[in-house]
N, C-alpha and C. Protein backbone atom coordinates (compact mmCIF):
# COMPACT_ATOMS: atom_id res chain seq x y z
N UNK A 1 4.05 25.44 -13.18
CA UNK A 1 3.75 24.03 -13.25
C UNK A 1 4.48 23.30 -12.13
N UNK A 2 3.18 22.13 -11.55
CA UNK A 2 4.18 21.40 -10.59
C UNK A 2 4.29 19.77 -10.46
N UNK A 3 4.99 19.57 -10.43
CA UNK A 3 5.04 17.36 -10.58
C UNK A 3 4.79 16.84 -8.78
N UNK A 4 3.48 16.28 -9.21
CA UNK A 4 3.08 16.04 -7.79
C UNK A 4 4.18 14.49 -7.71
N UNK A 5 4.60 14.40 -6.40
CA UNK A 5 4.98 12.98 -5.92
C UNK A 5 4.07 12.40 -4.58
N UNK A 6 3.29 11.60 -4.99
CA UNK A 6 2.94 10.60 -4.06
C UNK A 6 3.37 10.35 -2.35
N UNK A 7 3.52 11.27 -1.49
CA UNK A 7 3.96 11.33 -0.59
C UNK A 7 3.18 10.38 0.98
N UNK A 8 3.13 9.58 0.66
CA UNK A 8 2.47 9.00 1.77
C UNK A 8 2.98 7.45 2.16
N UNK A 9 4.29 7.20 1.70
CA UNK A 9 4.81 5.92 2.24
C UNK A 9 6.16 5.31 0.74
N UNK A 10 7.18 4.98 1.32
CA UNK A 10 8.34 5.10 0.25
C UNK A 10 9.24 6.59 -0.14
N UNK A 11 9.99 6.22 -1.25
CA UNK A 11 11.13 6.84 -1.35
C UNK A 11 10.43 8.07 -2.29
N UNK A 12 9.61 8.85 -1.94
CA UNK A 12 8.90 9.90 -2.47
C UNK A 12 10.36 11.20 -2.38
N UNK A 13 10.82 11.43 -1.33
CA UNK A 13 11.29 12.85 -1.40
C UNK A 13 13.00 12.11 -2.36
N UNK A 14 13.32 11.41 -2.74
CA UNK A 14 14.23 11.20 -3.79
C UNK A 14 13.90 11.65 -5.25
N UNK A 15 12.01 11.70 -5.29
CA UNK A 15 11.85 11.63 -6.78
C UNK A 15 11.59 13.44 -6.88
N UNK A 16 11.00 13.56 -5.58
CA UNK A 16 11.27 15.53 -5.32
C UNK A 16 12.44 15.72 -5.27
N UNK A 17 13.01 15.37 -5.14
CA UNK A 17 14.75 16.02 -5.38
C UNK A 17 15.06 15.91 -6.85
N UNK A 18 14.76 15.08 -7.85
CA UNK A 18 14.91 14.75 -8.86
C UNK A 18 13.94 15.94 -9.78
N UNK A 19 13.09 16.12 -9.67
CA UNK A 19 11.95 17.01 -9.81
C UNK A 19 12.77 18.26 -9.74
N UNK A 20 12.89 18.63 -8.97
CA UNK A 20 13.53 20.10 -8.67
C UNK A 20 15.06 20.16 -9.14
N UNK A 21 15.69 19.29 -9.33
CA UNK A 21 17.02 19.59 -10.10
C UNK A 21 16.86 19.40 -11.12
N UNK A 22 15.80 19.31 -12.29
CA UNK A 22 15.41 19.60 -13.13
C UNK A 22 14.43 21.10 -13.39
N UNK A 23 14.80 22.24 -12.69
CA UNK A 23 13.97 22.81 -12.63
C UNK A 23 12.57 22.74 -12.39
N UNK A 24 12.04 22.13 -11.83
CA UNK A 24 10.47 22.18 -11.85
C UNK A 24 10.17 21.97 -10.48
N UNK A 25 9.12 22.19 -10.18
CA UNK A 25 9.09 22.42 -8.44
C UNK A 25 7.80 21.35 -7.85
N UNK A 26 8.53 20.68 -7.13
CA UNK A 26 7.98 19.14 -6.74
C UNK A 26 7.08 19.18 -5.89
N UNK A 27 5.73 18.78 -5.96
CA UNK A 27 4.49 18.45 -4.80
C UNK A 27 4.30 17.80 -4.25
N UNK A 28 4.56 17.42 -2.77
CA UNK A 28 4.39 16.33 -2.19
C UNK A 28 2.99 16.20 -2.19
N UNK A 29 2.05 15.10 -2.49
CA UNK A 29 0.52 14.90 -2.49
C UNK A 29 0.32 13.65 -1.58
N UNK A 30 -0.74 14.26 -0.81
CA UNK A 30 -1.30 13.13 0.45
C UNK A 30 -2.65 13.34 0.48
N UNK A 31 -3.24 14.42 -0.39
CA UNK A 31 -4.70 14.93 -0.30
C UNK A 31 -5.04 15.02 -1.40
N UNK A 32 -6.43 14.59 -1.91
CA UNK A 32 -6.95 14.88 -3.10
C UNK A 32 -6.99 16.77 -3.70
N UNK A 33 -6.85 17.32 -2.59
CA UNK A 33 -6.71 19.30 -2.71
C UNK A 33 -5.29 19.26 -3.04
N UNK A 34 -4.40 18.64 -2.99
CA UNK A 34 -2.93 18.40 -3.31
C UNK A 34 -2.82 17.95 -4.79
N UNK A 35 -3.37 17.12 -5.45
CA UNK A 35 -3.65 16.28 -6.31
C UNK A 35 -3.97 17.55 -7.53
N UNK A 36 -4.97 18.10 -7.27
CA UNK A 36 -5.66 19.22 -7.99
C UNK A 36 -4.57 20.18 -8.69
N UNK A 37 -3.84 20.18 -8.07
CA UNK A 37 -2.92 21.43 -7.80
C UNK A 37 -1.43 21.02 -8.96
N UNK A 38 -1.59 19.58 -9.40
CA UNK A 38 -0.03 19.36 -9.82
C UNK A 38 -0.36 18.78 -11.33
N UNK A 39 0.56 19.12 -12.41
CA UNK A 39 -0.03 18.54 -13.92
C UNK A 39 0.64 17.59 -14.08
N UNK A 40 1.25 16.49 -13.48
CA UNK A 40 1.99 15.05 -13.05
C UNK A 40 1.96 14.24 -11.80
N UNK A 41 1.72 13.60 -11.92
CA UNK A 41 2.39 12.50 -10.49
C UNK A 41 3.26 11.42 -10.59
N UNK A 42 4.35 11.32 -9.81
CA UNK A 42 5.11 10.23 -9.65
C UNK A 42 4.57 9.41 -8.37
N UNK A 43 4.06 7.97 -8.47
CA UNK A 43 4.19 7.04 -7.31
C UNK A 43 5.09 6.36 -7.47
N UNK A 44 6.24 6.53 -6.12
CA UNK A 44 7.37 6.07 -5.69
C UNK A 44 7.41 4.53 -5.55
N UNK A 45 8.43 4.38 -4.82
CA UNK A 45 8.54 3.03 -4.60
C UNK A 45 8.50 2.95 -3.17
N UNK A 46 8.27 1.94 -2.71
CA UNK A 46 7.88 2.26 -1.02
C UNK A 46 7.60 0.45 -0.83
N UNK A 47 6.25 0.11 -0.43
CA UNK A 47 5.35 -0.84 0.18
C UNK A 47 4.31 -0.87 -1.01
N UNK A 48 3.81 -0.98 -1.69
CA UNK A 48 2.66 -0.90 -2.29
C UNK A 48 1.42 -1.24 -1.53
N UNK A 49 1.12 -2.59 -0.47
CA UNK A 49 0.67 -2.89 0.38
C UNK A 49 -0.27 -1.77 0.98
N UNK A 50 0.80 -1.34 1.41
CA UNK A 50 0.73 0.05 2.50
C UNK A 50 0.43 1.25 1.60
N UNK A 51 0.78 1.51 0.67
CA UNK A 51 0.43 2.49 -0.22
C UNK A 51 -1.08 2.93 -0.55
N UNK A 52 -1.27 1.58 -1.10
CA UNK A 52 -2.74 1.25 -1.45
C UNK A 52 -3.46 1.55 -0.55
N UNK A 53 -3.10 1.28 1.39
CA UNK A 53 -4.10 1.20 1.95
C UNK A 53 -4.07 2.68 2.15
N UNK A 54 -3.08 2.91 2.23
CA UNK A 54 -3.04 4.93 2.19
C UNK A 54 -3.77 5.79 1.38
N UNK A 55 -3.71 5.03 -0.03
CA UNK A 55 -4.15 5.58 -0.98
C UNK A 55 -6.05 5.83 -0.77
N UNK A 56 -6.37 4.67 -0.12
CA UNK A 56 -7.79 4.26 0.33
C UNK A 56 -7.99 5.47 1.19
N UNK A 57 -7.24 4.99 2.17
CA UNK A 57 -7.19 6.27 3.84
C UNK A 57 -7.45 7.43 3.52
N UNK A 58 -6.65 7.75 2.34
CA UNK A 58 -7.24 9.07 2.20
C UNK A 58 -7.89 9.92 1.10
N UNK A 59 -8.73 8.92 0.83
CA UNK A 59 -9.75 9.42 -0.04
C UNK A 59 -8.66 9.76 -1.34
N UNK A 60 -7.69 9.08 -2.27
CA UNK A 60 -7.15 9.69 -3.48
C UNK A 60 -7.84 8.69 -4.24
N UNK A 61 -8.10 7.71 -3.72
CA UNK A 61 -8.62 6.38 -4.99
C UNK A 61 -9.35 6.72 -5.95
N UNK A 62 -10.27 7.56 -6.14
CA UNK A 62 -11.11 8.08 -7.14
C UNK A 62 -10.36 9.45 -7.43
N UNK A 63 -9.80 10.14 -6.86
CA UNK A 63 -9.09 11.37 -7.48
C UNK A 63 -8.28 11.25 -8.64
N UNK A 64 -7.66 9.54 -7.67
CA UNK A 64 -6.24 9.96 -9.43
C UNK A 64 -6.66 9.06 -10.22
N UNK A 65 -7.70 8.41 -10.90
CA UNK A 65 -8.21 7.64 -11.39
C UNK A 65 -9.10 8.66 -12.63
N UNK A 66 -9.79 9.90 -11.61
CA UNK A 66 -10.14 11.13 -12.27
C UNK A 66 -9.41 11.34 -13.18
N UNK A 67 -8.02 11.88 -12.42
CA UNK A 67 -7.22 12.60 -12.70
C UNK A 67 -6.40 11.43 -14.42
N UNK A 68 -5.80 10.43 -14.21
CA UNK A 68 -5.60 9.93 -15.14
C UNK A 68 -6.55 9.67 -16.08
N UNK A 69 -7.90 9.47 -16.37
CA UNK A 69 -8.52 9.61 -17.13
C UNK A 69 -8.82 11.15 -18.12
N UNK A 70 -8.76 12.00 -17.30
CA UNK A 70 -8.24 13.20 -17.76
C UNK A 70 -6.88 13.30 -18.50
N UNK A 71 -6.16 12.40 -18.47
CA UNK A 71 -5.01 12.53 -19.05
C UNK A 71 -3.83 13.23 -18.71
N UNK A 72 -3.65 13.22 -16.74
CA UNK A 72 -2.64 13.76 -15.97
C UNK A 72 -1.42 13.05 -15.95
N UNK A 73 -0.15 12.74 -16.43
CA UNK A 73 0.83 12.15 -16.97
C UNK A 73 0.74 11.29 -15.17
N UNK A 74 1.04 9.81 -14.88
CA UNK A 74 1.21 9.41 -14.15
C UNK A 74 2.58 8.41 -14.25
N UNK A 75 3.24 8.46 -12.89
CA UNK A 75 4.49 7.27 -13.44
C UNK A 75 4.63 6.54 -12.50
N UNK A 76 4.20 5.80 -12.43
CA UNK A 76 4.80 4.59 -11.29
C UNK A 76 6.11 4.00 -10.82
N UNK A 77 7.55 4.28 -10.41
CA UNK A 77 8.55 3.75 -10.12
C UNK A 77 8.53 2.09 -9.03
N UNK A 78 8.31 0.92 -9.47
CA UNK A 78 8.67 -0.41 -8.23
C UNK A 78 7.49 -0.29 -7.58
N UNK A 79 6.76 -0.18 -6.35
CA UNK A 79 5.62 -0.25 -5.98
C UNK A 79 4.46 0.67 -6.47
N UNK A 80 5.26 1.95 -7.03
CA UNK A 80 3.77 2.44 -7.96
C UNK A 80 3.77 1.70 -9.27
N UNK A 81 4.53 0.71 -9.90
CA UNK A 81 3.82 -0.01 -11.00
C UNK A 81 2.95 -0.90 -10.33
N UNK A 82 3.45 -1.49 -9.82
CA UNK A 82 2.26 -2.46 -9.39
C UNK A 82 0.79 -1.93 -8.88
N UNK A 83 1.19 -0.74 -8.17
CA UNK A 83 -0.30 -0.04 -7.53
C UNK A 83 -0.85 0.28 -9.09
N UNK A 84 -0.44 0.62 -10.40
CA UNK A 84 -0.88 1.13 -11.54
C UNK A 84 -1.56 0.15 -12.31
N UNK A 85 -0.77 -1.31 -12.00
CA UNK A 85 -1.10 -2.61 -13.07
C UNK A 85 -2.52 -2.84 -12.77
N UNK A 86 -2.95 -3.64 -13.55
CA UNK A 86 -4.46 -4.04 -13.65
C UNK A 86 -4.20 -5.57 -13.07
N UNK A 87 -3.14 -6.12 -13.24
CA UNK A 87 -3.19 -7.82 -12.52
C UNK A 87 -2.00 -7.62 -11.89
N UNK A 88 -1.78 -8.39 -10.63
CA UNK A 88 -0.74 -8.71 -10.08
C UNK A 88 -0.91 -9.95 -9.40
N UNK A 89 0.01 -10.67 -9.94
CA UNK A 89 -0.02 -12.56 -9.82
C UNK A 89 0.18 -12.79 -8.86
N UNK A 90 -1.17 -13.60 -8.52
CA UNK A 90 -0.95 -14.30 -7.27
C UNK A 90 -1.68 -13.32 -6.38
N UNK A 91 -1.94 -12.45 -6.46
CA UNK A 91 -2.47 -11.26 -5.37
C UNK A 91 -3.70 -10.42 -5.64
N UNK A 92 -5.06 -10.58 -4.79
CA UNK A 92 -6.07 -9.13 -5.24
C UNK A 92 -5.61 -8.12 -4.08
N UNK A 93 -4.61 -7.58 -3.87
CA UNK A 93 -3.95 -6.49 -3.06
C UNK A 93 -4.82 -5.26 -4.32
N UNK A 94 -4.69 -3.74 -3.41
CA UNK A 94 -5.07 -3.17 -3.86
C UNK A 94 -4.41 -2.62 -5.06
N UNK A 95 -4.91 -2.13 -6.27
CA UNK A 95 -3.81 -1.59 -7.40
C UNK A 95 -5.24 -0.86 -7.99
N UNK A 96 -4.70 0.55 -8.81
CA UNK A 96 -5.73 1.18 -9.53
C UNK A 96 -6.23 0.66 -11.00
N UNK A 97 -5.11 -0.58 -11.20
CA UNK A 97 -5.65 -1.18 -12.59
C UNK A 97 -6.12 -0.44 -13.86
N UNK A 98 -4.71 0.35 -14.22
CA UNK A 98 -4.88 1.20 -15.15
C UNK A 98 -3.66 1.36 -16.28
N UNK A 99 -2.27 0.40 -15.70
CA UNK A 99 -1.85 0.20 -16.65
C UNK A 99 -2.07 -1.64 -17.20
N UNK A 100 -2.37 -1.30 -18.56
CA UNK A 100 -2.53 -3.15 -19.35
C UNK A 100 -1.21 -3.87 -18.97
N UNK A 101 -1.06 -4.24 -17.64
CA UNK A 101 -0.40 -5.42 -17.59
C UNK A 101 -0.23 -5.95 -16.19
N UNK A 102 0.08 -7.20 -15.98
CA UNK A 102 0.51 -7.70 -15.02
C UNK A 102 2.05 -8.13 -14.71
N UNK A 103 1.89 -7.86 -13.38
CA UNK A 103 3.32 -7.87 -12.80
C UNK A 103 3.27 -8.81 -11.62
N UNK A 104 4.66 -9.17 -11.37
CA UNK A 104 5.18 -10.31 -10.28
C UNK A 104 5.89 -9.70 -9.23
N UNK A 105 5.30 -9.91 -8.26
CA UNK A 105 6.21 -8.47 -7.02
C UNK A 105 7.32 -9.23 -6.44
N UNK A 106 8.56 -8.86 -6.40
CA UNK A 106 9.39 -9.35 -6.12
C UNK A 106 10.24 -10.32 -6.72
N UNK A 107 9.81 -9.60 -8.11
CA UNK A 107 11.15 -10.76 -9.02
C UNK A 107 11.89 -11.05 -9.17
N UNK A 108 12.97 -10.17 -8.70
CA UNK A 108 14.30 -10.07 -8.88
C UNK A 108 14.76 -10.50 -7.46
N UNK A 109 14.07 -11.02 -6.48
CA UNK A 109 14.56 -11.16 -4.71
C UNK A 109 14.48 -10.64 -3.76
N UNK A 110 15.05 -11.03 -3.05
CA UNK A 110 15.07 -9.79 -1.65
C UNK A 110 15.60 -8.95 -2.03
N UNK A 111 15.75 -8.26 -0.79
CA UNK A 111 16.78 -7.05 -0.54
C UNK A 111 17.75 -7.37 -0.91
N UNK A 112 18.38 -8.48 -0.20
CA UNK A 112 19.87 -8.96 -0.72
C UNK A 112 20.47 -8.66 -2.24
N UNK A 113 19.41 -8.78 -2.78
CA UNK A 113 19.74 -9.55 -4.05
C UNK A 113 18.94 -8.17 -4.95
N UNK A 114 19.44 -6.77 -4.57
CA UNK A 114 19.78 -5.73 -5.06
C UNK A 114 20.51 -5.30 -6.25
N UNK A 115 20.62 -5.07 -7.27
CA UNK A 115 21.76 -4.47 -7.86
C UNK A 115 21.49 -3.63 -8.84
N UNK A 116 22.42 -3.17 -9.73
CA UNK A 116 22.05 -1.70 -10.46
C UNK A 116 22.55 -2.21 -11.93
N UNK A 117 22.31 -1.92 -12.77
CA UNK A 117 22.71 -1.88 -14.30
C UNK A 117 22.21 -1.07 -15.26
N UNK A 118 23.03 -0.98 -16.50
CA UNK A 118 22.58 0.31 -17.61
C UNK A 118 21.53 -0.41 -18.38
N UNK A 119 20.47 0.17 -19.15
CA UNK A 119 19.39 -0.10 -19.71
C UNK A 119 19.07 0.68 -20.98
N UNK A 120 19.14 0.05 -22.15
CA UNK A 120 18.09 0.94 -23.16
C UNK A 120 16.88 1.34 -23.10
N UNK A 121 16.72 2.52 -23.11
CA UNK A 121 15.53 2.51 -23.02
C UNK A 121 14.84 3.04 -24.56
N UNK A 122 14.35 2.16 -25.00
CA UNK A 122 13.73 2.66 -26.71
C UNK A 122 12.81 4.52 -26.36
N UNK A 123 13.47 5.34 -27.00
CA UNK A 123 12.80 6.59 -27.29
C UNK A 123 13.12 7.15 -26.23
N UNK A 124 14.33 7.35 -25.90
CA UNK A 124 15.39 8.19 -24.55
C UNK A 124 16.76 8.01 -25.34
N UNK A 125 17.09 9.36 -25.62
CA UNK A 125 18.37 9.36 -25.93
C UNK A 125 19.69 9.69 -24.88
N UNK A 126 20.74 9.59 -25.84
CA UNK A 126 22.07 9.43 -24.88
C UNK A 126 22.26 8.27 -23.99
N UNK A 127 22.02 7.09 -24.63
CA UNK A 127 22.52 5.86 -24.29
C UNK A 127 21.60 5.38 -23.19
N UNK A 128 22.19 3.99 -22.71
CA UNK A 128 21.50 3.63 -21.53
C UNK A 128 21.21 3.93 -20.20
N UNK A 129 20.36 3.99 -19.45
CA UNK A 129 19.99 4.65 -18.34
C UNK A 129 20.34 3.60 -16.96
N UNK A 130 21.14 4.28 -15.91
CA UNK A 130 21.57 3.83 -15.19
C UNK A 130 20.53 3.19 -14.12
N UNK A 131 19.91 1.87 -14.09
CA UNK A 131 18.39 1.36 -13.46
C UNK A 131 18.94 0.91 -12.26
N UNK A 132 18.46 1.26 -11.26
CA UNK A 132 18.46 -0.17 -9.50
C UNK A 132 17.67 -0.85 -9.49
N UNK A 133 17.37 -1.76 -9.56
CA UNK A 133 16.47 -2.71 -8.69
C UNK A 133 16.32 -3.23 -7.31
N UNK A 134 15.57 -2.94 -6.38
CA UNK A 134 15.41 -3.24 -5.43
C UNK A 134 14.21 -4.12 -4.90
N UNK A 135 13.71 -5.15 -4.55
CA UNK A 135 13.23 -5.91 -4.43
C UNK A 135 11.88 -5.32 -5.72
N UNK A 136 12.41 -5.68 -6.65
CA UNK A 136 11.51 -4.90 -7.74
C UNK A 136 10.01 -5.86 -8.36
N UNK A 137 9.57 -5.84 -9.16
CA UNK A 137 8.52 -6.35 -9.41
C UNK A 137 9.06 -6.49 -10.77
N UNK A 138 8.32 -7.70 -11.57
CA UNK A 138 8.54 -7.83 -13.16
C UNK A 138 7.54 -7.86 -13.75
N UNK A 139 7.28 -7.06 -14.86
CA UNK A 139 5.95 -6.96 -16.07
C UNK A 139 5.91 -8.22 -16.92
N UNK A 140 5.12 -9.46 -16.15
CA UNK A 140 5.15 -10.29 -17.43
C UNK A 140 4.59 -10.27 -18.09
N UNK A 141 3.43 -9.93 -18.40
CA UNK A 141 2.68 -9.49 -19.63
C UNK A 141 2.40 -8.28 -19.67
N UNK A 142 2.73 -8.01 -21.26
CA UNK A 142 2.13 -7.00 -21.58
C UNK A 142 0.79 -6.39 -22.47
N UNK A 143 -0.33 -6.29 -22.01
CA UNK A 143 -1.38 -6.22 -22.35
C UNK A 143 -1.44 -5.29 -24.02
N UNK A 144 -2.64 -5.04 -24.96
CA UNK A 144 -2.61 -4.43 -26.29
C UNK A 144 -2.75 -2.82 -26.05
N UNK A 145 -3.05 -2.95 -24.50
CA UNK A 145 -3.28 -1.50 -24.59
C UNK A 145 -1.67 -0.10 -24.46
N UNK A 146 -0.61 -1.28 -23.36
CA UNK A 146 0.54 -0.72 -23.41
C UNK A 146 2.06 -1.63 -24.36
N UNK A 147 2.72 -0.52 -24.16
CA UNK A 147 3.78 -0.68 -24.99
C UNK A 147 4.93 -1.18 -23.87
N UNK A 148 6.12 -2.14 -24.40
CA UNK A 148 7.12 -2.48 -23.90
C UNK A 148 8.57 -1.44 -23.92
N UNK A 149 8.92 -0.61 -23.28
CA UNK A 149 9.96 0.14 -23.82
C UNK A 149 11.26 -0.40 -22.91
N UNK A 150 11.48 -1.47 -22.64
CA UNK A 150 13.12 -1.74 -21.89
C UNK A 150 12.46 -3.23 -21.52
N UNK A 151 13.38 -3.57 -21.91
CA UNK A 151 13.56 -5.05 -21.19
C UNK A 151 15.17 -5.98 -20.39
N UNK A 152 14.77 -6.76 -19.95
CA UNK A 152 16.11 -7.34 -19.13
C UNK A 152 16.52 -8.78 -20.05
N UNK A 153 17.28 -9.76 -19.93
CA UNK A 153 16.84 -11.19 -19.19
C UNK A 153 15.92 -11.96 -18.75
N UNK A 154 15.54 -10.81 -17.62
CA UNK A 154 14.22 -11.47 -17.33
C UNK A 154 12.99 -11.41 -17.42
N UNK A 155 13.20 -9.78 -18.67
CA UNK A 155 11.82 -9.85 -19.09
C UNK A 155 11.42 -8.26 -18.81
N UNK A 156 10.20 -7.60 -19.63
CA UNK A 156 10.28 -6.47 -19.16
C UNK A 156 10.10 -5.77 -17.89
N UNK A 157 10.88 -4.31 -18.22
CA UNK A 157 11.01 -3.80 -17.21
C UNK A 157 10.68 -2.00 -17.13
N UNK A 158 9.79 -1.85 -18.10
CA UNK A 158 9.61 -0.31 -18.44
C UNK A 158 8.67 -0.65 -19.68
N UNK A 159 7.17 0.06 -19.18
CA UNK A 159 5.86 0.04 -20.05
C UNK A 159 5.37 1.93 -20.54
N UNK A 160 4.98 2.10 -21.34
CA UNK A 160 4.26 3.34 -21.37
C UNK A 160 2.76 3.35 -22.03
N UNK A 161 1.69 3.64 -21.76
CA UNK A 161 0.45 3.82 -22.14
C UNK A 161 -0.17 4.76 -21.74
N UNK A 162 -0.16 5.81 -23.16
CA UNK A 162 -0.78 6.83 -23.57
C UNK A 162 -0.15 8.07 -22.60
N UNK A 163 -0.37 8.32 -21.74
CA UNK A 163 0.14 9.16 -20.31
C UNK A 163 0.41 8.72 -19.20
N UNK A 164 0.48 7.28 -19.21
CA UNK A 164 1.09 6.53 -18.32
C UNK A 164 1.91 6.02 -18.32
N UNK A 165 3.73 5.82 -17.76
CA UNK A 165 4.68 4.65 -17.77
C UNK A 165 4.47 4.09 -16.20
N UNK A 166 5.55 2.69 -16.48
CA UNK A 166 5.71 2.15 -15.47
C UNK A 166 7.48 1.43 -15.25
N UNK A 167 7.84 1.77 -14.29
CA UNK A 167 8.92 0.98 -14.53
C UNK A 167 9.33 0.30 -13.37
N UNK A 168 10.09 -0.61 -12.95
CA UNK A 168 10.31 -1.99 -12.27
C UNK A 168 11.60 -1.47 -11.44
N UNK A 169 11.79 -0.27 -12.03
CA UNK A 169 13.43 0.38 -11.45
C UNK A 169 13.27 1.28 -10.67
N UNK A 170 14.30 2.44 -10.29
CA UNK A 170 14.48 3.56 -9.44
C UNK A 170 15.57 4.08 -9.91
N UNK A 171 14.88 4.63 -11.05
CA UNK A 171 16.23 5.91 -11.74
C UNK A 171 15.94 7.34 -10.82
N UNK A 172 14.95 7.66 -9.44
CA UNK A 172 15.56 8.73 -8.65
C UNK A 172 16.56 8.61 -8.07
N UNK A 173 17.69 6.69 -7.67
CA UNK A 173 18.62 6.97 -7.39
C UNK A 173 19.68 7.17 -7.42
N UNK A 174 20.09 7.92 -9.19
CA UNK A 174 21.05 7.84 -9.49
C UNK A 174 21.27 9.10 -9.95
N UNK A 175 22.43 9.78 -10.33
CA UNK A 175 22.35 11.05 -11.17
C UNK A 175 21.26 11.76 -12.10
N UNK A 176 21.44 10.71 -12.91
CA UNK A 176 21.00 10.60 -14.15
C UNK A 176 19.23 11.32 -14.26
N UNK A 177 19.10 12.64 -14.34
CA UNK A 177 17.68 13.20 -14.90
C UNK A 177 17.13 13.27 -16.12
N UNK A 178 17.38 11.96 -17.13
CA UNK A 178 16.74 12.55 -18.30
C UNK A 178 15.21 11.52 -18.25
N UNK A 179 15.42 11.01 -17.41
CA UNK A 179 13.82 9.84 -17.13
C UNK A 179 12.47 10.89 -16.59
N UNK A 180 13.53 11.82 -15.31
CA UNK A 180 12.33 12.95 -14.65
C UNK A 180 12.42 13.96 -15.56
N UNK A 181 13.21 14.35 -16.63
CA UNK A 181 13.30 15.39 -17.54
C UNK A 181 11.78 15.29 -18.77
N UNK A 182 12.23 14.05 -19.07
CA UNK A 182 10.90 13.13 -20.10
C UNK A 182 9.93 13.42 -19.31
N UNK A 183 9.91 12.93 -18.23
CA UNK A 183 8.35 12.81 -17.53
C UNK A 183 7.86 14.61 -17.09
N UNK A 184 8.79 15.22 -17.04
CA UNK A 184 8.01 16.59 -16.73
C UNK A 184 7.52 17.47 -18.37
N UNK A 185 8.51 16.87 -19.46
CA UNK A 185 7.98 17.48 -20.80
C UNK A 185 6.65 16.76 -21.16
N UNK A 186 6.85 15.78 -20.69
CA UNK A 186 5.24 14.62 -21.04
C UNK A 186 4.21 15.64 -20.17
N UNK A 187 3.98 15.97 -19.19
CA UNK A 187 3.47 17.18 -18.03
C UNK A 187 3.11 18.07 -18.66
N UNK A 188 4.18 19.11 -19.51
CA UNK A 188 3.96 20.17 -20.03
C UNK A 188 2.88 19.79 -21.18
N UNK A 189 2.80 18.40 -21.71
CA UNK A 189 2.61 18.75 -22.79
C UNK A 189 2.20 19.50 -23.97
């Protein structure tokens, strides 16, 4: 078994490193023949912008759309939620509109205005999970079709529906593997 990562713009080879120190052996995917080949995908965090148009470029737009309808565990980390959401405010930028909710890109600020904190996450054990935010995006609504599993202050920040999560963070940059641990047993299922 292999956990494809989204390799075509953003912090993809962090979530392959994460992948593989969990035992499991990480796919970088840029081709729909890549795609075929992996029983997960992580889309990183990167540009979404640019993602999307990548995603277009190279013919995956209907692959993983396939592929998640099939029920291929997908996870979006910061610009792959938003490429996942079905609305994003203020913007018809490209997104596969497949998880029920809309998000606000850049909620939390610039770059500047970075920082990291612990998080519950409902149905992850061993306490809170160490989250970054980086010019992150926020889930303000959450649609009937997905579930809310973490929230901030400012509102949520971690969705799951059916074989899909999404989260607003970047737990590849921290120690902590029990987020890519979850997401590769969700894989096996």
């Amino acid at each position: 078994m292999s956990i494809g990562v989204l390799a075509l713009q953003g912090d993809y080879d962090a979530h392959a490193r994460m992948v593989e120190r969990c035992g499991t052996t990480a796919q970088r995917v840029r081709c729909p023949q890549e795609l075929k080949r992996v029983s997960g995908l992580i889309i990183p965090g990167g540009e979404s912008t640019t993602i999307g148009k990548l995603i277009d470029r190279w013919g995956l737009h209907e692959p993983l759309l396939e592929r998640a309808r099939q029920g291929m565990p997908i996870w979006g980390t910061c610009a792959g939620l938003i490429l996942l959401a079905r609305r994003v405010e203020g913007s018809d930028q490209y997104r596969m509109g497949l998880l029920d909710v809309t998000v606000r890109r850049n909620a939390f600020g610039r770059q500047i205005d970075s920082f990291e904190t612990d998080l519950p996450i409902r149905g992850f054990p061993g306490g809170p999970i160490r989250a970054v935010f980086i010019r992150a995006p926020l889930i303000i609504e959450v649609g009937p079709e997905a579930e809310a599993l973490c929230e901030t202050d400012a509102g949520v920040v971690m969705v799951r529906q059916g074989n899909l999560w999404g989260t607003s963070f970047h737990p590849e940059l921290t120690d902590d593997c029990r987020m890519h641990r979850a997401f590769i047993e969700l894989a096996r299922g």
